[in-house]
Protein backbone atom coordinates (compact mmCIF):
# COMPACT_ATOMS: atom_id res chain seq x y z
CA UNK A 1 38.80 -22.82 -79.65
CA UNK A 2 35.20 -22.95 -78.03
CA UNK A 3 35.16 -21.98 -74.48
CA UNK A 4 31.62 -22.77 -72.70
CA UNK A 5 30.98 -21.31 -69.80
CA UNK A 6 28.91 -22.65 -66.84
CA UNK A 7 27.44 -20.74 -64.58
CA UNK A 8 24.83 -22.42 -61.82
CA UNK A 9 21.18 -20.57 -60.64
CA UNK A 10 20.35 -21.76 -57.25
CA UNK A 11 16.93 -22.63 -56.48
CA UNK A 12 15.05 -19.78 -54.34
CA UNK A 13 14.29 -20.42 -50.86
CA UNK A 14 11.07 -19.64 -51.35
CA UNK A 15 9.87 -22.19 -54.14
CA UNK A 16 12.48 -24.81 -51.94
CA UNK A 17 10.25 -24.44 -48.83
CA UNK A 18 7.07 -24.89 -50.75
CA UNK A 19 8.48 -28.18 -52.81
CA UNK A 20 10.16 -29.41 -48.97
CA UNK A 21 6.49 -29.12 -47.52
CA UNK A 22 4.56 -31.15 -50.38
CA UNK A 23 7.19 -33.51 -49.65
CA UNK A 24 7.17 -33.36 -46.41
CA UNK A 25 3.21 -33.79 -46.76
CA UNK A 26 3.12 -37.28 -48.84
CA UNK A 27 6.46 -38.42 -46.86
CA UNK A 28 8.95 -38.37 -49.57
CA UNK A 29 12.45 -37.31 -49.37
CA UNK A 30 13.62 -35.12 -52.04
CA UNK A 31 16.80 -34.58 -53.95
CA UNK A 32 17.29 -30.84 -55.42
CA UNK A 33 19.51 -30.45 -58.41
CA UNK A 34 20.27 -26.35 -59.59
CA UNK A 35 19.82 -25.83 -62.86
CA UNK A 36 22.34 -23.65 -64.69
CA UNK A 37 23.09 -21.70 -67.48
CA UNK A 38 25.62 -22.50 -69.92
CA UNK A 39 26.93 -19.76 -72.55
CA UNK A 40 29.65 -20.41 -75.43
CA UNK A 41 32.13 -17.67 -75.13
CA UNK A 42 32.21 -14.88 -77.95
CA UNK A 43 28.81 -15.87 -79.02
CA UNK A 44 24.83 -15.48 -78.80
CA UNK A 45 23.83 -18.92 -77.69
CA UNK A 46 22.96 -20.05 -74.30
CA UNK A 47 21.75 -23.16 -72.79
CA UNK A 48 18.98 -22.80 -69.79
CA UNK A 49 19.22 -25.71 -67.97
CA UNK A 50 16.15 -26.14 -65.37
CA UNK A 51 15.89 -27.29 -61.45
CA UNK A 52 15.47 -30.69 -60.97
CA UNK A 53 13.73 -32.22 -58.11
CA UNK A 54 13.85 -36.25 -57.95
CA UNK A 55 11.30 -38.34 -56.92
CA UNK A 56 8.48 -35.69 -56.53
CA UNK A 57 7.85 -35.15 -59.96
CA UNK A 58 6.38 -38.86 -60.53
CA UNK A 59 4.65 -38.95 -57.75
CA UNK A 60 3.06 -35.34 -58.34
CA UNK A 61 2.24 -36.38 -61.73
CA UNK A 62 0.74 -39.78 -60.30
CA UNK A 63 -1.79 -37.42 -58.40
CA UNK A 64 -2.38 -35.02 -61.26
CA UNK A 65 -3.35 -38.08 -63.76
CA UNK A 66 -5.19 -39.62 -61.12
CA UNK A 67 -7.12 -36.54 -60.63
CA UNK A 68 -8.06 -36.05 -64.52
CA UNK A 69 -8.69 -39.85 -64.92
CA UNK A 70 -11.39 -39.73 -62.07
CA UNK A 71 -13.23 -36.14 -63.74
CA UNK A 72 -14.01 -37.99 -66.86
């Protein structure tokens, strides 16, 4: 039988403070998710799953391909 493990990462306090302030900045509340790692017992593979932060990532990227569409 295939046991897989699951085994969360919190997000550092330091990278959650600078993500809360760009927020914070362009008045958006956001939702953190930890990522995690998941292993299958007796075995080599592993599964990084990342952080996920909702409803900054559109609006960063938004900004980002606002910012290249305006330098060409």
């Amino acid at each position: 039988m295939i046991h897989i493990i699951k085994q969360e990462i919190p997000i550092e306090d330091s990278l959650r403070k600078k993500l809360e302030f760009i927020c914070q900045f362009n008045k958006v509340k956001p939702t953190f998710i930890n990522g995690s790692i998941r292993k299958i017992d007796k075995s080599n593979l592993h599964f990084i799953e990342p952080h996920r932060v909702i409803k900054v990532l559109l609006f960063l990227y938004l900004i980002i391909l606002l910012i290249f569409i305006l330098e060409i």
